[in-house]
C-alpha atoms as a PDB file:
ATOM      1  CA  UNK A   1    -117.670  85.520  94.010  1.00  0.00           C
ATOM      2  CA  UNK A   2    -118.947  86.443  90.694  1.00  0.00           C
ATOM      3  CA  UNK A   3    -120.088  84.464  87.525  1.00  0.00           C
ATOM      4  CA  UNK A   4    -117.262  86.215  85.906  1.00  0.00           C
ATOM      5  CA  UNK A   5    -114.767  85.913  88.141  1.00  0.00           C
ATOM      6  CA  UNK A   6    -115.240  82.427  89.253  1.00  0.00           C
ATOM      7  CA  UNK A   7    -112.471  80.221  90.282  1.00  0.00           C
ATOM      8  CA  UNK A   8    -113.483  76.657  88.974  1.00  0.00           C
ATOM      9  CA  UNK A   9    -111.353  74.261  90.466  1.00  0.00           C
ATOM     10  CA  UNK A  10    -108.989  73.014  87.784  1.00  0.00           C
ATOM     11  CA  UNK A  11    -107.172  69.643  87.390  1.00  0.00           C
ATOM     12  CA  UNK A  12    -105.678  67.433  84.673  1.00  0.00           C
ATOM     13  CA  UNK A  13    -108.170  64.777  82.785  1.00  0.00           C
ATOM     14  CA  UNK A  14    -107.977  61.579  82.196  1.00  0.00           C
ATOM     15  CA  UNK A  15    -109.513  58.783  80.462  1.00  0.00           C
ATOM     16  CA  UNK A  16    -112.780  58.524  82.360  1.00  0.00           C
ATOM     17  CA  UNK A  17    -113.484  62.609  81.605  1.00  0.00           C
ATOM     18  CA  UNK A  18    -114.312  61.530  77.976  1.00  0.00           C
ATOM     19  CA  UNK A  19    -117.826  62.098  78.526  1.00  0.00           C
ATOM     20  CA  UNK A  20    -117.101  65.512  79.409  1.00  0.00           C
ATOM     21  CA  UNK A  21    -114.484  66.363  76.700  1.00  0.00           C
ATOM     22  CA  UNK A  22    -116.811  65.133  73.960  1.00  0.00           C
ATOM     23  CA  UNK A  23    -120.080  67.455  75.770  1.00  0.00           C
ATOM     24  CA  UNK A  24    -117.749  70.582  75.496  1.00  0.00           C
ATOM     25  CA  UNK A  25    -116.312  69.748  71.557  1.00  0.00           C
ATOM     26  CA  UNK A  26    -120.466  69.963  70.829  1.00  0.00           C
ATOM     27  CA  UNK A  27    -121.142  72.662  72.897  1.00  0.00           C
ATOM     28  CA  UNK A  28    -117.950  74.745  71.971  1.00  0.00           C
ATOM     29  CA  UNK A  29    -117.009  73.907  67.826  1.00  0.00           C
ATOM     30  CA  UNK A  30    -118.943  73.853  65.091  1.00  0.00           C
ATOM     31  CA  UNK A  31    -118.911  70.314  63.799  1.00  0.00           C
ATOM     32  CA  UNK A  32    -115.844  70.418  61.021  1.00  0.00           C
ATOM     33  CA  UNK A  33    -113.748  71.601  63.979  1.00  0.00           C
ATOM     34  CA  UNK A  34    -114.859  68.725  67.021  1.00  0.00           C
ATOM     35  CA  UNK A  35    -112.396  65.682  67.504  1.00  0.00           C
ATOM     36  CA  UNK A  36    -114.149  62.675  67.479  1.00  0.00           C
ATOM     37  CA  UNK A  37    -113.930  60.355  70.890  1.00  0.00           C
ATOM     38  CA  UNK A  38    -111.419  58.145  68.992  1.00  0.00           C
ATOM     39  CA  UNK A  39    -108.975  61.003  68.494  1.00  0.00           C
ATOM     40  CA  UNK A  40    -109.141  62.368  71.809  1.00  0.00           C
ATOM     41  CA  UNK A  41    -108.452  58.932  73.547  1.00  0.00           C
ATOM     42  CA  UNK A  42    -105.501  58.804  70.793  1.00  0.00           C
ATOM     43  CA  UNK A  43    -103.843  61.783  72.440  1.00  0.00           C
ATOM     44  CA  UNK A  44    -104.496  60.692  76.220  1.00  0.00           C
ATOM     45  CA  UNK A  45    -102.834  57.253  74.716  1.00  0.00           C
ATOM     46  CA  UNK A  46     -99.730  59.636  73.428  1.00  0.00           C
ATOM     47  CA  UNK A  47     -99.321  61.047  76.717  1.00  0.00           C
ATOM     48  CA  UNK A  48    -100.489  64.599  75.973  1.00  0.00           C
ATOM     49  CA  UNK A  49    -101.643  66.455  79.256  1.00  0.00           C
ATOM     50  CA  UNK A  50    -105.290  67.797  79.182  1.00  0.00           C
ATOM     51  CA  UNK A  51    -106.515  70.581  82.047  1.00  0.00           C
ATOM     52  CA  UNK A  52    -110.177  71.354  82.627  1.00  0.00           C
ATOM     53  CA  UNK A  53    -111.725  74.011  84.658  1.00  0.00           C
ATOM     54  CA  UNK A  54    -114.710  72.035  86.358  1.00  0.00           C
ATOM     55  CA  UNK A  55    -118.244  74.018  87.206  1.00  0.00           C
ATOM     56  CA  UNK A  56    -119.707  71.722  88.810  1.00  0.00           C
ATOM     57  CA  UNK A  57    -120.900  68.678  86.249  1.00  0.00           C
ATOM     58  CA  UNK A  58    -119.142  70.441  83.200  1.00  0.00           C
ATOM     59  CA  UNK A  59    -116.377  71.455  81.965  1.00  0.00           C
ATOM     60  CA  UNK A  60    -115.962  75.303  81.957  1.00  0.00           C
ATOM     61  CA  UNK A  61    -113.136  74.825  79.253  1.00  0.00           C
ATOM     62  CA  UNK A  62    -109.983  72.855  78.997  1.00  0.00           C
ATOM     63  CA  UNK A  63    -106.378  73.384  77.393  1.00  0.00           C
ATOM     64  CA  UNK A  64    -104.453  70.373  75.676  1.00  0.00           C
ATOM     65  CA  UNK A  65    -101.074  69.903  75.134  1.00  0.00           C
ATOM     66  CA  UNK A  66     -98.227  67.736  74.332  1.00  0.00           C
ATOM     67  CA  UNK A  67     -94.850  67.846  76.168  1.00  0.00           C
ATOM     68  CA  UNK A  68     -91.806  67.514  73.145  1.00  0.00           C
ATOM     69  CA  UNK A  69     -88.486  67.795  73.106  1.00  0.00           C
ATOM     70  CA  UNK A  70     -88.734  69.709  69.512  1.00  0.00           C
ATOM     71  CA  UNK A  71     -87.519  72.572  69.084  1.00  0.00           C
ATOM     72  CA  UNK A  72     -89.871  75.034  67.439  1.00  0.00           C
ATOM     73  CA  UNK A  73     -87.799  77.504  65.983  1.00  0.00           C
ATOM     74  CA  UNK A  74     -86.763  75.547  63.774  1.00  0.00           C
ATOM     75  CA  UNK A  75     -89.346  75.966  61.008  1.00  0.00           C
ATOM     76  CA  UNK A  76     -88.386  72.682  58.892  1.00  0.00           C
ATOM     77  CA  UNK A  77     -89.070  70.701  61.569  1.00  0.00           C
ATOM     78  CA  UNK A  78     -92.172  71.981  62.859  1.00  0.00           C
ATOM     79  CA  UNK A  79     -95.213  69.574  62.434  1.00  0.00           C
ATOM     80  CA  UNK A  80     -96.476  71.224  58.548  1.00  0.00           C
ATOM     81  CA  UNK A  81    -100.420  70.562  59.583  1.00  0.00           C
ATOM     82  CA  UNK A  82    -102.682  69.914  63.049  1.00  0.00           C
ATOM     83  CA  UNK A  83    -103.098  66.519  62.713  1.00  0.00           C
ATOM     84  CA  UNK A  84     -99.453  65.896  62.877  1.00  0.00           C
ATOM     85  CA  UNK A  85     -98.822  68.791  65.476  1.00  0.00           C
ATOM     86  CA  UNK A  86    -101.614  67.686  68.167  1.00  0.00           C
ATOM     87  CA  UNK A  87    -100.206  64.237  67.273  1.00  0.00           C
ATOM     88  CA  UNK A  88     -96.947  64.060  69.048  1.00  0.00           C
ATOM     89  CA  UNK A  89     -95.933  61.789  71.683  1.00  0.00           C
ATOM     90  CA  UNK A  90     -94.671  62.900  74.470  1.00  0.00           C
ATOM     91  CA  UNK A  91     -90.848  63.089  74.347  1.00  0.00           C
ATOM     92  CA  UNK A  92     -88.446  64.046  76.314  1.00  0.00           C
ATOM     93  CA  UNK A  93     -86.250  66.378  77.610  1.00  0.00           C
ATOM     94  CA  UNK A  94     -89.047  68.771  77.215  1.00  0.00           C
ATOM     95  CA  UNK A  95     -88.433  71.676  75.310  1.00  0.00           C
ATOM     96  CA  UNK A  96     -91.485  73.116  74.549  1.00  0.00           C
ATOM     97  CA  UNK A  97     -95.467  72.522  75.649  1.00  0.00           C
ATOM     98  CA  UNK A  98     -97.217  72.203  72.365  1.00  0.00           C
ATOM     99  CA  UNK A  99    -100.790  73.810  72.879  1.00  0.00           C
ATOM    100  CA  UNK A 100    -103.602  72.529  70.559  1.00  0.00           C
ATOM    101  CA  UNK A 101    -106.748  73.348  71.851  1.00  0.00           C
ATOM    102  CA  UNK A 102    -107.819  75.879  74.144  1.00  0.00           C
ATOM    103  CA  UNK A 103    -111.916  75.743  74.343  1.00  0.00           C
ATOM    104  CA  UNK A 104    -114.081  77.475  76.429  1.00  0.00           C
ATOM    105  CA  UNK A 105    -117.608  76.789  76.739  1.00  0.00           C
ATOM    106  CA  UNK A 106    -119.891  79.555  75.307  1.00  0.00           C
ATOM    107  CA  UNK A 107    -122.149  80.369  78.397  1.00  0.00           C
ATOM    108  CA  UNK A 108    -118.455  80.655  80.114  1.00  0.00           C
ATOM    109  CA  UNK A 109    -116.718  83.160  77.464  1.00  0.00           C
ATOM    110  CA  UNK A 110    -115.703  86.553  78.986  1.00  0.00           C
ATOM    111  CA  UNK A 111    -115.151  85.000  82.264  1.00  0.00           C
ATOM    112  CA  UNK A 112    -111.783  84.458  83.226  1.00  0.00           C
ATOM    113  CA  UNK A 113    -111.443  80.686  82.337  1.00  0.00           C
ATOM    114  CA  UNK A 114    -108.839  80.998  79.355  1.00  0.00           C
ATOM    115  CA  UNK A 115    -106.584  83.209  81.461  1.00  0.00           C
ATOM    116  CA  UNK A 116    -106.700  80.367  83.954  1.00  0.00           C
ATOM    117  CA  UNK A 117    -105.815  77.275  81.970  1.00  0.00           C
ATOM    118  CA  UNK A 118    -103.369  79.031  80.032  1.00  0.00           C
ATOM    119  CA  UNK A 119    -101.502  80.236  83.274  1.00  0.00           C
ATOM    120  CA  UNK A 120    -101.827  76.537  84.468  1.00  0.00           C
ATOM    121  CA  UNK A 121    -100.026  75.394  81.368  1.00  0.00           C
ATOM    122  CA  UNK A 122     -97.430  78.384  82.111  1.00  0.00           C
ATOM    123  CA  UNK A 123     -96.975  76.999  85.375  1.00  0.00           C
ATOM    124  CA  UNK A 124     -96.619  72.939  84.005  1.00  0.00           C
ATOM    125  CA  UNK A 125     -94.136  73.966  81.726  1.00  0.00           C
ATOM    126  CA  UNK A 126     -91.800  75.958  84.541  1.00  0.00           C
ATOM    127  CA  UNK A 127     -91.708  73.030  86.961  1.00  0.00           C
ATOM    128  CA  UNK A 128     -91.010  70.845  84.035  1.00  0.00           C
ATOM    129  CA  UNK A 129     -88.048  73.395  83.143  1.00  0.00           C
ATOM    130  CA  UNK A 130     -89.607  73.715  79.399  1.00  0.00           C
ATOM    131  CA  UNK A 131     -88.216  76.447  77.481  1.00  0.00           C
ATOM    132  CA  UNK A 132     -91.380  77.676  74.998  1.00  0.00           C
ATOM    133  CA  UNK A 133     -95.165  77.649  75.697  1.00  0.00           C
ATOM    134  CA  UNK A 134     -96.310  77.351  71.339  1.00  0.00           C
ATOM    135  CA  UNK A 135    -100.068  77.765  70.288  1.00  0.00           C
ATOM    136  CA  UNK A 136    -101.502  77.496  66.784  1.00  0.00           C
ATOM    137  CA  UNK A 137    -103.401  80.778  66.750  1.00  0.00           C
ATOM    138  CA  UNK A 138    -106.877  80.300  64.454  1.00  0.00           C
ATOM    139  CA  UNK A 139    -107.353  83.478  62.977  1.00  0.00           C
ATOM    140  CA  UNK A 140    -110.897  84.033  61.892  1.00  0.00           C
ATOM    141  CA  UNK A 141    -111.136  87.220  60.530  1.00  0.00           C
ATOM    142  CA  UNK A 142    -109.661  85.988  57.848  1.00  0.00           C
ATOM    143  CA  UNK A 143    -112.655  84.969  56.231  1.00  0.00           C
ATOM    144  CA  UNK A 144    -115.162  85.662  58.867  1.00  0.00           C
ATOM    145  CA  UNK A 145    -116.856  83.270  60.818  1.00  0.00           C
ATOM    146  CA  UNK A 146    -120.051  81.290  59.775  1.00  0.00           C
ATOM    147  CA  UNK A 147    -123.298  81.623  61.538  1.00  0.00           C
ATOM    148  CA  UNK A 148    -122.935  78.328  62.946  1.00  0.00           C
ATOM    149  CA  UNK A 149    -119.651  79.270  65.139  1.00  0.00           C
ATOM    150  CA  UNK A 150    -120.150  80.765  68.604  1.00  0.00           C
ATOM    151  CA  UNK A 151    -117.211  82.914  68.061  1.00  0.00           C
ATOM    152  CA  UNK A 152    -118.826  85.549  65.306  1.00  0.00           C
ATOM    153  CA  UNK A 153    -116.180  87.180  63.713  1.00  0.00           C
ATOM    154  CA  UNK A 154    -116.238  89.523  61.120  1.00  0.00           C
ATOM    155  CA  UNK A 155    -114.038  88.998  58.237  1.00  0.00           C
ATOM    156  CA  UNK A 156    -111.402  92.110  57.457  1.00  0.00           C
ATOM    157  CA  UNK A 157    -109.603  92.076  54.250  1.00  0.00           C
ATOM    158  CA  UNK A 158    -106.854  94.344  55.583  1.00  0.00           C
ATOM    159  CA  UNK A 159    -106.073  91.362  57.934  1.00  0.00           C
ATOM    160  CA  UNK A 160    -106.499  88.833  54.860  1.00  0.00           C
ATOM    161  CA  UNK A 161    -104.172  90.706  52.861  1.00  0.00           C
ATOM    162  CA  UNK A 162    -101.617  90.439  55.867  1.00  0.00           C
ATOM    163  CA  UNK A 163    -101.775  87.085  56.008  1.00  0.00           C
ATOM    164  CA  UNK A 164    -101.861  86.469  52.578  1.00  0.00           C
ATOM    165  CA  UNK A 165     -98.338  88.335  51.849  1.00  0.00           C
ATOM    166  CA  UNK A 166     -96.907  87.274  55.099  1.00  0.00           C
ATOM    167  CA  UNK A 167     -97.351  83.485  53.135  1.00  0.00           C
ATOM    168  CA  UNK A 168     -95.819  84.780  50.324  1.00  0.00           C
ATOM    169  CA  UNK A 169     -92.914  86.645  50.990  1.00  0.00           C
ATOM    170  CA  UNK A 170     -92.242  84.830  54.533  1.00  0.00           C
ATOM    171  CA  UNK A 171     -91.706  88.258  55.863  1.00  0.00           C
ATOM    172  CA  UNK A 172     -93.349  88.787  59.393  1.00  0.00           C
ATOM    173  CA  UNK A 173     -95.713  91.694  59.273  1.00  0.00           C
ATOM    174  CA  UNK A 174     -95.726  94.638  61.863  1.00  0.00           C
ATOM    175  CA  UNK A 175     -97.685  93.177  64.950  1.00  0.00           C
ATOM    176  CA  UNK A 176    -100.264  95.822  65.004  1.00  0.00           C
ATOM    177  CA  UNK A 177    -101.705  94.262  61.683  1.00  0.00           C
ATOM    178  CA  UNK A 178    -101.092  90.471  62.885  1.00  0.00           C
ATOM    179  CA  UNK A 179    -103.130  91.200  66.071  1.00  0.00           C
ATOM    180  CA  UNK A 180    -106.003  92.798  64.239  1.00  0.00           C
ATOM    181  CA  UNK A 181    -107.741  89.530  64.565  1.00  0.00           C
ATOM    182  CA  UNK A 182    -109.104  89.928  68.219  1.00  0.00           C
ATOM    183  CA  UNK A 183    -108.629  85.707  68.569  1.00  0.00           C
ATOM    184  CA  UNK A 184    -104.561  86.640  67.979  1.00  0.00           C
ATOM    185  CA  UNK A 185    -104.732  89.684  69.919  1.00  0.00           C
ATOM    186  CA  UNK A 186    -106.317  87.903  73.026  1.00  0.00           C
ATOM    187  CA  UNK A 187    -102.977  85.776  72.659  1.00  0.00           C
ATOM    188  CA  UNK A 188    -100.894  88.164  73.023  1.00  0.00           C
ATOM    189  CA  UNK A 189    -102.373  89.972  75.605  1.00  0.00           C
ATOM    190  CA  UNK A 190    -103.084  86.972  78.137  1.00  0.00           C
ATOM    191  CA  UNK A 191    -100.549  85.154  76.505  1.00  0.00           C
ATOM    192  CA  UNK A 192     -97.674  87.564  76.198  1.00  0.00           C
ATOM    193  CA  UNK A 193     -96.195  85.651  73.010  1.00  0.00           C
ATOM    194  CA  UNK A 194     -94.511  86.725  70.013  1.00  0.00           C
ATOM    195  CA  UNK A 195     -95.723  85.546  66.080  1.00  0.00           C
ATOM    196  CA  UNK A 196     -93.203  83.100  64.660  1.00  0.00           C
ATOM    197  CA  UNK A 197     -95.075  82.230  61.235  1.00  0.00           C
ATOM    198  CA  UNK A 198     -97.664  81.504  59.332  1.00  0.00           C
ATOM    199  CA  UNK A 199     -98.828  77.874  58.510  1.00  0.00           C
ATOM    200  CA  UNK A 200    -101.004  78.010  55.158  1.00  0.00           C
ATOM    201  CA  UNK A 201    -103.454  74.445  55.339  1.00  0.00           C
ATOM    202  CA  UNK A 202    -102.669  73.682  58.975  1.00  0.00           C
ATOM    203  CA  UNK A 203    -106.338  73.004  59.532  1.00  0.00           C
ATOM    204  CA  UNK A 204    -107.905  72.782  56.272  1.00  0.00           C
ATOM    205  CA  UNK A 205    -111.285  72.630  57.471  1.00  0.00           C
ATOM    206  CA  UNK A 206    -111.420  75.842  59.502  1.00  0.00           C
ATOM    207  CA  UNK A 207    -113.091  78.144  56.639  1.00  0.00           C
ATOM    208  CA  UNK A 208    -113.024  81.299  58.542  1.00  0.00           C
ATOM    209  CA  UNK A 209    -109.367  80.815  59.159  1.00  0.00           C
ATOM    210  CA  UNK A 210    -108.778  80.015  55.609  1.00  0.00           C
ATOM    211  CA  UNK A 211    -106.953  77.132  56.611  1.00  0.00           C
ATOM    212  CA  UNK A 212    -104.371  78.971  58.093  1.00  0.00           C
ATOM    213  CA  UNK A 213    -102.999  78.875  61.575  1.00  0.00           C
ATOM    214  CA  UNK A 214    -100.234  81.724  62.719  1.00  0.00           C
ATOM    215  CA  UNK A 215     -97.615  79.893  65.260  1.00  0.00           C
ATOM    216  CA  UNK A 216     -97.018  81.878  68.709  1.00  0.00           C
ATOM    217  CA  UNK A 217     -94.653  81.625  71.568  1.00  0.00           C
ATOM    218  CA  UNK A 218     -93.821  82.228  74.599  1.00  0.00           C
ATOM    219  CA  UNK A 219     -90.334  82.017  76.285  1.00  0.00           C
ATOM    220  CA  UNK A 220     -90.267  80.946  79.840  1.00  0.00           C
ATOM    221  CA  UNK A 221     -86.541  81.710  80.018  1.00  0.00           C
ATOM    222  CA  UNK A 222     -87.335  85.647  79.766  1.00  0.00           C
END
């Protein structure tokens, strides 16, 4: 079995992981994007799920998510920033999995770790008979990326301009030019989602993204 195709045992974390959580948010974010120990035992305290891909004494990457009974179409109720969307208590009947952060450590990019967790999730929602998967897609080229991110991304003003009048005129834009950002595009194609929107200062301190975050689902009814 390769590096690259390695098949780290995954499982849900819990409380005592913290140690482990907070050793990925330093290896994997640059430090205006890293939620502090506090926050993190907030959400296990909310009863938001958490899975980690384990190599051996780290964590390969992990995917966190809240189970809600929201419904996410609806655009005037959707949390309007992150702090209030990866703040959600659990609730119930569940409707929708509400996916807030899907890290992977840097040494383990390009393996197939993301695919994993996310198919987990896919797989958590369908027993719980959830009807949407939803992720807050960062979109970096927007900006570009700052040498101290892992993820170097160029910025493309093509894509900015997208984004830009897709905030303006709440008109979706053709989906070639949405996934022009290769962090969207890798949504779609390991997520197979569609765009619902764009959220202008979801996460205000993501520079590259200029604050914005464009919404994604996925329809496990289909």
């Amino acid at each position: 079995m390769t590096f690259e195709s390695a098949a780290f045992p995954i499982r849900p974390l819990t409380g005592d992981d913290l140690p482990l959580l907070m050793e990925l948010e330093a290896a994997a974010w640059a430090p205006p994007l890293r939620a502090s120990e506090a926050t993190i035992s907030h959400r296990l305290m909310l009863g938001h799920t958490m899975f980690g891909a384990i190599d051996e004494d780290v964590l390969a990457g992990t995917l966190c998510f809240t189970e809600t009974s929201q419904d996410p179409l609806v655009r005037s109720d959707f949390p309007q920033d992150f702090e209030a969307y990866s703040s959600l208590p659990r609730s119930e009947p569940v409707n929708a999995l509400y996916a807030y952060n899907l890290c992977v450590r840097p040494s383990h990019r390009g393996t197939n770790t993301a695919i994993r967790l996310l198919r987990e999730m896919e797989h958590h929602g369908r027993r719980l008979g959830a009807r949407w998967l939803i992720g807050d897609g960062r979109c970096s080229s927007y900006a570009g990326s700052s040498a101290a991110d892992d993820d170097k991304v160029r910025a493309d003003p093509r894509f900015r301009a997208t984004i830009d009048r897709w905030n303006e005129t709440g008109m979706r834009p053709p989906l070639r030019e949405i996934i022009r950002d290769p962090l969207l595009r890798l949504h779609y194609r390991v997520y197979e989602c569609e765009f619902l929107y764009v959220m202008p200062d979801f996460f205000p301190q993501d520079a590259s993204s200029g604050g914005f975050r464009v919404i994604s689902a996925k329809d496990l009814k289909t």
